[in-house]
Protein backbone atom coordinates (compact mmCIF):
# COMPACT_ATOMS: atom_id res chain seq x y z
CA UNK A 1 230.93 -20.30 -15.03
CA UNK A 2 227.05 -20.25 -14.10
CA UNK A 3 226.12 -18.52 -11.07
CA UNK A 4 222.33 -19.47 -10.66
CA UNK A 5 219.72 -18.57 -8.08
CA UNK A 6 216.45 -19.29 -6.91
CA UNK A 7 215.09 -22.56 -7.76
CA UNK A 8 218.24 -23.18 -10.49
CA UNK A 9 220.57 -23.53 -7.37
CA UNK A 10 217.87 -25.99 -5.45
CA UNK A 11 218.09 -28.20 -8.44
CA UNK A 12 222.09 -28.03 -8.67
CA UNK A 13 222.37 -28.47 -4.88
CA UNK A 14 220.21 -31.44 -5.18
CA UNK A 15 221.81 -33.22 -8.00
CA UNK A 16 225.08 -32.89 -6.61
CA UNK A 17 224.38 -34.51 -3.33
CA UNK A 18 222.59 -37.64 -5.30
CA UNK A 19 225.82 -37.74 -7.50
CA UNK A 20 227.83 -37.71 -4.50
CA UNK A 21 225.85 -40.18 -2.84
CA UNK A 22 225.73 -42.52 -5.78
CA UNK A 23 229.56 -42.25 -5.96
CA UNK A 24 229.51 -43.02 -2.45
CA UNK A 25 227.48 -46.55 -2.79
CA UNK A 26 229.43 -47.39 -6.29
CA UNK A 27 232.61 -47.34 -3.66
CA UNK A 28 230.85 -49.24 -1.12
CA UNK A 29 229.21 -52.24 -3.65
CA UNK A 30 232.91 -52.30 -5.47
CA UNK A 31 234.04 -52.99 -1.71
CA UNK A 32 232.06 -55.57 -1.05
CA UNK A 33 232.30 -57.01 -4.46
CA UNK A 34 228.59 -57.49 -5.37
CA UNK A 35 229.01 -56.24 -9.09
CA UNK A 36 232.75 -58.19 -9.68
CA UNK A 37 233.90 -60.74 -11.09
CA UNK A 38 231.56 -64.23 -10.26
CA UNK A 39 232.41 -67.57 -9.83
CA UNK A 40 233.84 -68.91 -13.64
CA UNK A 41 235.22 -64.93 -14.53
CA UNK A 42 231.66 -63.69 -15.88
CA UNK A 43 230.39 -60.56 -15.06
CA UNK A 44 226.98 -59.64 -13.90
CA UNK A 45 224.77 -58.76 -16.58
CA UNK A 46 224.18 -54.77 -16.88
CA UNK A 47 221.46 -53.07 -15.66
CA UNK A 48 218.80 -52.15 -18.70
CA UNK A 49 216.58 -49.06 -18.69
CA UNK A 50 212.53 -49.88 -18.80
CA UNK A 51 210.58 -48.04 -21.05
CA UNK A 52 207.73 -48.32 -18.47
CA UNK A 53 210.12 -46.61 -15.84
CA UNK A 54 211.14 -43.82 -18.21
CA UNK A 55 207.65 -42.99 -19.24
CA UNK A 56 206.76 -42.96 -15.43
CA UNK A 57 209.45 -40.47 -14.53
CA UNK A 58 208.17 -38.47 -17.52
CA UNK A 59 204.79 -38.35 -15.99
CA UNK A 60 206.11 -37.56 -12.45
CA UNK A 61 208.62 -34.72 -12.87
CA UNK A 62 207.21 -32.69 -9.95
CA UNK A 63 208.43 -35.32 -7.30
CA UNK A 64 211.80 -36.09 -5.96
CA UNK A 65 213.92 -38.59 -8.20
CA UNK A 66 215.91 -41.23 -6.34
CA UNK A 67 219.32 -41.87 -7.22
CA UNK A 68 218.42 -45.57 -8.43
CA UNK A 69 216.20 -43.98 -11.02
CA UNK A 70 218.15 -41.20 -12.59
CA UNK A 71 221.97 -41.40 -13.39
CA UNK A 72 223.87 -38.43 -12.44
CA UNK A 73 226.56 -36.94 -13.94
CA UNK A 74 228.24 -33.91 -15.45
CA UNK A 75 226.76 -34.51 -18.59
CA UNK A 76 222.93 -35.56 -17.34
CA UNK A 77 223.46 -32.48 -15.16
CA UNK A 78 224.42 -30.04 -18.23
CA UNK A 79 221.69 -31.21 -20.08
CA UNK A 80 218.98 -31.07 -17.33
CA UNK A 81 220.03 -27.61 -16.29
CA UNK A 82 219.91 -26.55 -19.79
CA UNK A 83 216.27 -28.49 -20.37
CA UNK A 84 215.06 -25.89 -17.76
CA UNK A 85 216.06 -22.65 -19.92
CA UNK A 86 215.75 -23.89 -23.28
CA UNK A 87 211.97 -24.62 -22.64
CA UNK A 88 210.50 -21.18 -24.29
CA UNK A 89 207.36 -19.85 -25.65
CA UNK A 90 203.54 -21.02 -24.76
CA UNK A 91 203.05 -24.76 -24.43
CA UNK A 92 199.28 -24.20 -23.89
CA UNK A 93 196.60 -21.38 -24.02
CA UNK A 94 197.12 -19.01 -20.89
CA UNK A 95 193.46 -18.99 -18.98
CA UNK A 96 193.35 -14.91 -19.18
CA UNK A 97 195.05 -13.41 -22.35
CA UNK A 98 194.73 -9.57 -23.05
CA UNK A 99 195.51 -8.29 -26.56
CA UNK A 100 197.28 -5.43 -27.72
CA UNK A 101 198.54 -3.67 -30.38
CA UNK A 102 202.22 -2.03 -30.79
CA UNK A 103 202.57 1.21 -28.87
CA UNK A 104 199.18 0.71 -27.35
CA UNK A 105 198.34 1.73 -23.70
CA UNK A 106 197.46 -1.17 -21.80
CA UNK A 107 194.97 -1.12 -18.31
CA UNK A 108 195.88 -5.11 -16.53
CA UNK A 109 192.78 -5.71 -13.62
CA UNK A 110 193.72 -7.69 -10.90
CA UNK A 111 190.61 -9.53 -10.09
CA UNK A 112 190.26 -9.74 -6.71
CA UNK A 113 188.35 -8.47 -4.12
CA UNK A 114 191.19 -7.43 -1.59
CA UNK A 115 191.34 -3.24 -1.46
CA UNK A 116 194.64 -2.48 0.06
CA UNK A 117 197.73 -1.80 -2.06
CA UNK A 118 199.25 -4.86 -4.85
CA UNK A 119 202.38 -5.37 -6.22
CA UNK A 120 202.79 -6.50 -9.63
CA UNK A 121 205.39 -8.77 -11.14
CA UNK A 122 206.35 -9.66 -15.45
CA UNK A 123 207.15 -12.79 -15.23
CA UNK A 124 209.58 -13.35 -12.70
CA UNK A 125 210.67 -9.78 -11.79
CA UNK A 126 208.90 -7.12 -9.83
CA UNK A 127 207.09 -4.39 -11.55
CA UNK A 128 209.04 -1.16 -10.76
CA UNK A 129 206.88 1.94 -11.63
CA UNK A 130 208.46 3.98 -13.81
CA UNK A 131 207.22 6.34 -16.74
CA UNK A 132 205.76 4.17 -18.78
CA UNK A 133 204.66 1.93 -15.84
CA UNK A 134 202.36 3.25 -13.22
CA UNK A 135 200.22 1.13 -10.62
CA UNK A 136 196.80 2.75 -9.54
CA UNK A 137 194.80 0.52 -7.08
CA UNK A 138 194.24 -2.72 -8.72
CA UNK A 139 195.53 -2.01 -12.64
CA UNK A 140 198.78 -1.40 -14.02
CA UNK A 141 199.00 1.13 -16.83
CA UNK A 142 201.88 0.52 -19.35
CA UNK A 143 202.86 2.67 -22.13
CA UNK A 144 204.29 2.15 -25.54
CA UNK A 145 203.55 -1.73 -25.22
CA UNK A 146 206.02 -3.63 -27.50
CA UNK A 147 207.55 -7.24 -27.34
CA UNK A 148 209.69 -6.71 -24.25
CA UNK A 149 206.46 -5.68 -22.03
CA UNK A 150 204.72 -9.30 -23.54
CA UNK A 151 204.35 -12.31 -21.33
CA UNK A 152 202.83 -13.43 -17.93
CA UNK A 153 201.83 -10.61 -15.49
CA UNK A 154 200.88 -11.66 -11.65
CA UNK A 155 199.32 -9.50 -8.69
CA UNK A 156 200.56 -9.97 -5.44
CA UNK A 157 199.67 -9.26 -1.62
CA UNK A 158 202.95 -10.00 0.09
CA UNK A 159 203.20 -13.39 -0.58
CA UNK A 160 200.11 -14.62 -1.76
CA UNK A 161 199.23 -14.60 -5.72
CA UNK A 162 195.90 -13.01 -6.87
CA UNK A 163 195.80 -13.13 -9.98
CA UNK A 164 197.64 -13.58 -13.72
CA UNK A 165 197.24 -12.45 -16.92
CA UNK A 166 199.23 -12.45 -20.38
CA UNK A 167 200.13 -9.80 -22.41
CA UNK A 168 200.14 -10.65 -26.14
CA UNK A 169 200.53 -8.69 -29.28
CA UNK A 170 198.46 -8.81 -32.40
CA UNK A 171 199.46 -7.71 -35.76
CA UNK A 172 197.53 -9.36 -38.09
CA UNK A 173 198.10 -7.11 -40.88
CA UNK A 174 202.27 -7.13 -40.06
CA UNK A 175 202.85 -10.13 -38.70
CA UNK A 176 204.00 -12.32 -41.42
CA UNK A 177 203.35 -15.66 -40.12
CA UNK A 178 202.75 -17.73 -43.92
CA UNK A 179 200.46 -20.25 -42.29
CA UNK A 180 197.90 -22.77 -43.78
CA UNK A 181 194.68 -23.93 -42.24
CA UNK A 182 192.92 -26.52 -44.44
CA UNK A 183 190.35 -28.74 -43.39
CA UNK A 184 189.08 -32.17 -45.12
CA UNK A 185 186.52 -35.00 -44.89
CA UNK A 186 186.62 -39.16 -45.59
CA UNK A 187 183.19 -39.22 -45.90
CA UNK A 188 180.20 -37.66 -45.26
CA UNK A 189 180.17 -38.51 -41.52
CA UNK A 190 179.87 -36.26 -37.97
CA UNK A 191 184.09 -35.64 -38.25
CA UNK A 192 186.20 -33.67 -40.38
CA UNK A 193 190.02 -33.24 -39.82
CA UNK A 194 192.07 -29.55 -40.11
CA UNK A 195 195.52 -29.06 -40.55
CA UNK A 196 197.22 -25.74 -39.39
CA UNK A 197 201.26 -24.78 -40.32
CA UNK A 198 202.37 -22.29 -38.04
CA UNK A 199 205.66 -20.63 -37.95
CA UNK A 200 207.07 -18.68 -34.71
CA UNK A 201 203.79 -19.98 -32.61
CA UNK A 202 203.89 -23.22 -30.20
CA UNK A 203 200.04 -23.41 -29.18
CA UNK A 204 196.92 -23.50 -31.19
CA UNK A 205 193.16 -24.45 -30.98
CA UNK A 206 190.25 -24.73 -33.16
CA UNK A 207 186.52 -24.01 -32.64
CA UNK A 208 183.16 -24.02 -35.34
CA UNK A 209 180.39 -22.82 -35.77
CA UNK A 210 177.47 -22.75 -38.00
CA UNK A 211 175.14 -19.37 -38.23
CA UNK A 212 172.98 -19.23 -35.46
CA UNK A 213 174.30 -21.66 -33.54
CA UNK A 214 176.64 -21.29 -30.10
CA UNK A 215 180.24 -22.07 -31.21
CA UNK A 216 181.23 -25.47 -30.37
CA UNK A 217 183.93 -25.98 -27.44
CA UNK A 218 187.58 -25.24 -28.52
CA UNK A 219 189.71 -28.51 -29.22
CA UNK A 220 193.33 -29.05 -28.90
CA UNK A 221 195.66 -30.81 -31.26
CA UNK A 222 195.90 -34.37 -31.81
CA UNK A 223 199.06 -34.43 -32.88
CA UNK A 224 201.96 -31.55 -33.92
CA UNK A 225 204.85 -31.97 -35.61
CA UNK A 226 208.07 -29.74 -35.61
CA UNK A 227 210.45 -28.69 -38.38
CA UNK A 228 212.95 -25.95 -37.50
CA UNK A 229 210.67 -22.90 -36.16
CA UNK A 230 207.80 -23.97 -38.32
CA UNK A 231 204.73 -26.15 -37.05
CA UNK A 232 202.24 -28.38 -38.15
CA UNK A 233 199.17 -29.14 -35.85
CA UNK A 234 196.32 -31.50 -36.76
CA UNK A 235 193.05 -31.55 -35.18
CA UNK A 236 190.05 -33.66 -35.54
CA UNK A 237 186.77 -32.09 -34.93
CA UNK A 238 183.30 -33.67 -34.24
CA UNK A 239 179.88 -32.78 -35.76
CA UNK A 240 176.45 -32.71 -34.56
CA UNK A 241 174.79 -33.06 -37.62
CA UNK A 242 172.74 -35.98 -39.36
CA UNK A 243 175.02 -36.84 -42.39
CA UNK A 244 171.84 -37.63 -44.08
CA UNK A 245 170.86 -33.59 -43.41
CA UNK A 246 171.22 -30.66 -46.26
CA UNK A 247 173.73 -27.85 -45.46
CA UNK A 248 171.85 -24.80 -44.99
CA UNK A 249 174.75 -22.90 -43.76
CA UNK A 250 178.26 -22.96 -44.22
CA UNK A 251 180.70 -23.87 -41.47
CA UNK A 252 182.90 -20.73 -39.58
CA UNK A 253 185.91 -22.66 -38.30
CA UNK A 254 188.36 -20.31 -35.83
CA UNK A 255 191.57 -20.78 -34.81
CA UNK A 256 193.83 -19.05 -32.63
CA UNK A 257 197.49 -19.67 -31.80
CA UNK A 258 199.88 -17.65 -29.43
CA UNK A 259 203.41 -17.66 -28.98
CA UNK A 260 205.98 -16.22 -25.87
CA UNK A 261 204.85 -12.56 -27.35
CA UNK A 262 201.92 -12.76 -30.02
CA UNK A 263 198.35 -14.37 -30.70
CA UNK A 264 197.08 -14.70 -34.22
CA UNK A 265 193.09 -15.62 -35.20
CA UNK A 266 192.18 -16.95 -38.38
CA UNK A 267 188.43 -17.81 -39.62
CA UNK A 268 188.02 -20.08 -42.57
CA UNK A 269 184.33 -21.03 -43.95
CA UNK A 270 183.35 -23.76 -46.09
CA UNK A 271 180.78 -25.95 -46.69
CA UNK A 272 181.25 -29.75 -45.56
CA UNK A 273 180.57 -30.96 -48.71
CA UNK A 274 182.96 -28.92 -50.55
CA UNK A 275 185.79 -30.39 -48.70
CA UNK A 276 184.46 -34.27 -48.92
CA UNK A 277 187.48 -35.98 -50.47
CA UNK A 278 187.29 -39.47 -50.29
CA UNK A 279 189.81 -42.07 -49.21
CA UNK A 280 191.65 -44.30 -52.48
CA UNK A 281 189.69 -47.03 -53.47
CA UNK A 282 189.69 -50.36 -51.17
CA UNK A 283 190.28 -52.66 -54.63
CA UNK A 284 189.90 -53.27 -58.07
CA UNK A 285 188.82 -56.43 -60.17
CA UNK A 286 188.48 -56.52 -63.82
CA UNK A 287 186.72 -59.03 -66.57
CA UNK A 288 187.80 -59.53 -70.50
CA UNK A 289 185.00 -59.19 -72.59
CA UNK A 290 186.14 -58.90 -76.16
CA UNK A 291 188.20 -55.92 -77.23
CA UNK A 292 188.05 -54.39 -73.56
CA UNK A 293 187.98 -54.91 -70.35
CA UNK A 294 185.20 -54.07 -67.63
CA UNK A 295 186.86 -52.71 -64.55
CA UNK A 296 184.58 -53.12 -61.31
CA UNK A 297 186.27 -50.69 -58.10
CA UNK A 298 184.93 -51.31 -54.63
CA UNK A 299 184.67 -47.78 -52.75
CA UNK A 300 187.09 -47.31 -49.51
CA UNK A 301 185.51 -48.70 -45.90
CA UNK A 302 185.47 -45.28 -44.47
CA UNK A 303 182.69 -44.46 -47.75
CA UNK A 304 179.14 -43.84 -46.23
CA UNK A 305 176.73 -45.91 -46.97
CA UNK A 306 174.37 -46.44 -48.94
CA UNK A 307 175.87 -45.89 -52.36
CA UNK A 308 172.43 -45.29 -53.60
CA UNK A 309 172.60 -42.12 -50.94
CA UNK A 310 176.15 -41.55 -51.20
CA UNK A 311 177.14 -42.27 -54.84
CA UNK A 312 181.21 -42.04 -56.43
CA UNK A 313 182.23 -42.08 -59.69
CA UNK A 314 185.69 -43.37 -60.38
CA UNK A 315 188.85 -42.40 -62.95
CA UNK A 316 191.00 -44.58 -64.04
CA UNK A 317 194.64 -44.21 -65.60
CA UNK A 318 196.32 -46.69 -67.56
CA UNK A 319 199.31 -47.27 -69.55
CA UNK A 320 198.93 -48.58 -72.84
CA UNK A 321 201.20 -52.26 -73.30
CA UNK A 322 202.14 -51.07 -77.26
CA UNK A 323 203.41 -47.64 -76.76
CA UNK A 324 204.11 -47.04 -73.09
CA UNK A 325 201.56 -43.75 -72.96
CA UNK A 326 199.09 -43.20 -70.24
CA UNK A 327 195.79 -42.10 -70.85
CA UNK A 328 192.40 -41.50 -68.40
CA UNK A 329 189.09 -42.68 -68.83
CA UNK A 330 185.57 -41.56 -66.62
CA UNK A 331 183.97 -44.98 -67.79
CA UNK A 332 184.77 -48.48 -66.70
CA UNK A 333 185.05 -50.19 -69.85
CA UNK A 334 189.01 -49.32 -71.45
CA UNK A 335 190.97 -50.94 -74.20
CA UNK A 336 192.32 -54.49 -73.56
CA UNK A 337 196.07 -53.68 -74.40
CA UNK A 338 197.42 -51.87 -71.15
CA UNK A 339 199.58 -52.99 -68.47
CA UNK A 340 198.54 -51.37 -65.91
CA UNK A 341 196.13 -49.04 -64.30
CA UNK A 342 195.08 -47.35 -60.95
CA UNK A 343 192.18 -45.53 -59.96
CA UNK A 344 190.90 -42.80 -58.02
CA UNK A 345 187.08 -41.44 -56.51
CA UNK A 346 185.06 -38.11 -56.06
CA UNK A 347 181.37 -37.63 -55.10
CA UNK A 348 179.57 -36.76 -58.86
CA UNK A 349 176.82 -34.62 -56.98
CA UNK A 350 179.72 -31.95 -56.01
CA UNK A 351 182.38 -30.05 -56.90
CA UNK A 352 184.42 -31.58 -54.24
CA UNK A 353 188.18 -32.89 -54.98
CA UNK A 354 188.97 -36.82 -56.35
CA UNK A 355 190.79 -39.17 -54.17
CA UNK A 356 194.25 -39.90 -53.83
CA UNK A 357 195.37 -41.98 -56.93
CA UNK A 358 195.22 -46.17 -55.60
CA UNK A 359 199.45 -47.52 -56.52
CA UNK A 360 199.84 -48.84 -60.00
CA UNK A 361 198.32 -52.29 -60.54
CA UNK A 362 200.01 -54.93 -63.43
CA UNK A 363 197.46 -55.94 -65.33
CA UNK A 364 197.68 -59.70 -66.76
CA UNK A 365 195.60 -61.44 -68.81
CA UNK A 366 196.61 -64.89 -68.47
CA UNK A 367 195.41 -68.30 -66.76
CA UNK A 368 198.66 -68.56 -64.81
CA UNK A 369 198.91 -65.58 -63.29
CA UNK A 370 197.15 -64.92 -59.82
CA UNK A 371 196.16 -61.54 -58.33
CA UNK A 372 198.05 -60.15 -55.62
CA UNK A 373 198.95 -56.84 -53.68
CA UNK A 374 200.99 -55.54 -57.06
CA UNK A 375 198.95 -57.72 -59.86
CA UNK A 376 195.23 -58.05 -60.96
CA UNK A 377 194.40 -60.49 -63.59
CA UNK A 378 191.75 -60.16 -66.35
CA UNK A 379 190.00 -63.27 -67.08
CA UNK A 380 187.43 -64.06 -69.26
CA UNK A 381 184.20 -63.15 -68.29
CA UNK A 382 181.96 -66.37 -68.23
CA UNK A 383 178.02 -66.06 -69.94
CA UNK A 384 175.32 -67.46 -68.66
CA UNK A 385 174.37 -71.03 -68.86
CA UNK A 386 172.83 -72.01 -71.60
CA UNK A 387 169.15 -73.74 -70.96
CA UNK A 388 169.65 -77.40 -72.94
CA UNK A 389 167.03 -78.01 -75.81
CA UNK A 390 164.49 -80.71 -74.88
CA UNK A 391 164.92 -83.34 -77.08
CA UNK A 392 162.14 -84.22 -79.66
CA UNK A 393 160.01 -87.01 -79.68
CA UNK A 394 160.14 -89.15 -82.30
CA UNK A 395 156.56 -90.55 -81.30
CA UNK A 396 154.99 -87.00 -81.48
CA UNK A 397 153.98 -86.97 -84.86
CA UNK A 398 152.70 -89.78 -85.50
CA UNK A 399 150.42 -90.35 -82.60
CA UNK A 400 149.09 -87.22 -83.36
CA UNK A 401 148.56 -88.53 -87.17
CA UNK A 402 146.69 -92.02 -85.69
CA UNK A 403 144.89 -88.89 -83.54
CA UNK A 404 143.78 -86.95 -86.68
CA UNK A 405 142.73 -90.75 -88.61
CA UNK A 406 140.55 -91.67 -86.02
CA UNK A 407 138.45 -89.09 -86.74
């Protein structure tokens, strides 16, 4: 059995009156036979949930919930009581973090102008001075921090809050946290998108700079995904620059993430162009001409333009028709036996990576095939039109003859 307090027991108290109460008008409309049986046996038709009204009640947890909006029972009881202790860890970046190392001493301010005496609470609890906890004035002095002194820390006069503050470790050299920030580029635009895996941490943020320059403001994720205690978060980050400029200086990209108990910073530097990798192709269109075929690729829409500015050079892979083996070509013009292909782009003024490979395309050669999402079809590529010969005049000669006898 729970025994809960504080606002655990307002929330019980209240959802067992609006059970109660919804019992109470199930009785009455059974009564008075609004939801029985109509006229020819049917039944009323039941009562769906709205997506619109569950994503408002999402956005409005702070106020009261009527009884025709929430069911309540012992099981959407259970799970709502247990929804408010299962929710752990930092779900954003606390306004005023102080760092700290294992076994450190550790001064927290409370900012405030008010002189008489504080009190201090960690999280929920009062501060009790002790040994390795000692309030002087405004600060409290701990001793030997470690993960159970980590987490929120508020000053108080009587009942009014002054000020708050969280205590986070770092251990950058200990902590073993296995995570990957990479960042990448379509094109050579103003936006490039990082990707950071994070295990143990539930908040992160990203911020760049280039030398010189005042850091740009820190952006959240776009999206994060969740796999057991491990993290993904993506971002999407915007540029000032002309994409037209040269890269004098490389960019400083910083991230920080923090947890219930620790904050972690990580700086990787690159250079935009170094991490240019393009998007696949947009399509592909081939021509017979002889013993080979000429294959023409069109560059992705997200591709900067010009091409004369921002050039590609393309790969291609195809499988042989006689023998089955696949082979990979830099120029556009391959052997006329395959079956199919697919084809990928990179920037040739760079070092930076090729594109994701395009799917496999079945390569046909004949009239009665037509192209299609799987299927490209070679035809013959047609010459130009041949000029037709003038034809001679019979009459030429020999007026010019009765030309040359006159004289």
């Amino acid at each position: 059995m729970w025994v809960k307090t504080g606002p655990e027991l307002s929330v019980v108290a209240f959802l067992s009156t609006e059970s109660t109460r919804r019992r109470e008008r199930r009785a009455e409309t059974a009564r008075r036979g609004i939801n029985g049986p109509r006229a020819g046996g049917r039944r009323a038709a039941p009562r769906l949930w709205s997506r619109s009204r569950s994503r408002s009640r999402t956005r409005s947890r702070s106020r009261s919930v009527s009884s025709t909006e929430m069911p309540c029972g012992p099981c959407e009881f259970v799970f709502l009581l247990l929804g408010l202790h299962l929710t752990c860890g930092q779900a954003s970046f606390p306004e005023h973090m102080v760092l700290a190392k294992v076994d450190d001493t550790v001064h927290l301010s409370c900012r405030t102008n008010f002189q008489d005496s504080l009190s201090w609470k960690h999280k929920e609890s009062d501060v009790v001075p002790s040994g390795f906890r000692m309030i002087q004035g405004k600060e409290l002095i701990l001793e030997g921090v470690d993960i159970p002194l980590t987490g929120q820390y508020s000053c108080w006069r009587g009942g009014q809050k002054l000020d708050q503050m969280d205590l986070l470790l770092t251990e950058e050299d200990e902590f073993d946290n296995e995570e990957q920030l990479s960042c990448s580029a379509q094109t050579y635009n103003c936006t490039f998108t990082c990707s950071w895996s994070l295990t143990g941490f539930t908040a992160a943020r990203l911020t760049y700079q280039r030398d010189g320059e005042t850091s740009a403001p820190w952006v959240s994720p776009r999206s994060k995904t969740s796999n057991s205690e491990r993290r993904t978060f993506e971002f999407t980050l915007s540029l000032s620059d002309s994409p037209f400029a040269e890269e004098s200086a490389p960019l400083v990209v910083t991230g920080e993430a923090v947890s219930s108990s620790h904050y972690l910073r990580r700086v990787h530097q690159f250079y935009l162009r170094d991490i240019v990798q393009p998007d696949p192709p947009q399509f592909v269109q081939c021509e017979k001409m002889g013993n080979v075929i000429d294959v023409t690729v069109h560059p992705a829409d997200t591709w900067a333009q010009p091409l004369s500015y921002f050039p590609l050079i393309h790969q291609i892979e195809f499988e042989l028709r006689n023998d089955g083996k696949t082979h990979q070509s830099n120029d556009t013009k391959i052997p006329k036996e395959i079956s199919k292909l697919r084809v990928r782009s990179r920037d040739p003024l760079v070092p930076s990576p090729w594109s994701q490979w395009t799917p496999w395309k079945n390569v046909k050669q004949n009239k009665q095939w037509r192209s299609d999402g799987d299927t490209i079809v070679c035809r013959k590529r047609k010459g130009p039109k041949k000029t037709p010969k003038r034809p001679k005049n019979k009459h030429h000669k020999s007026h010019l003859g009765k030309k040359h006898r006159m004289y």
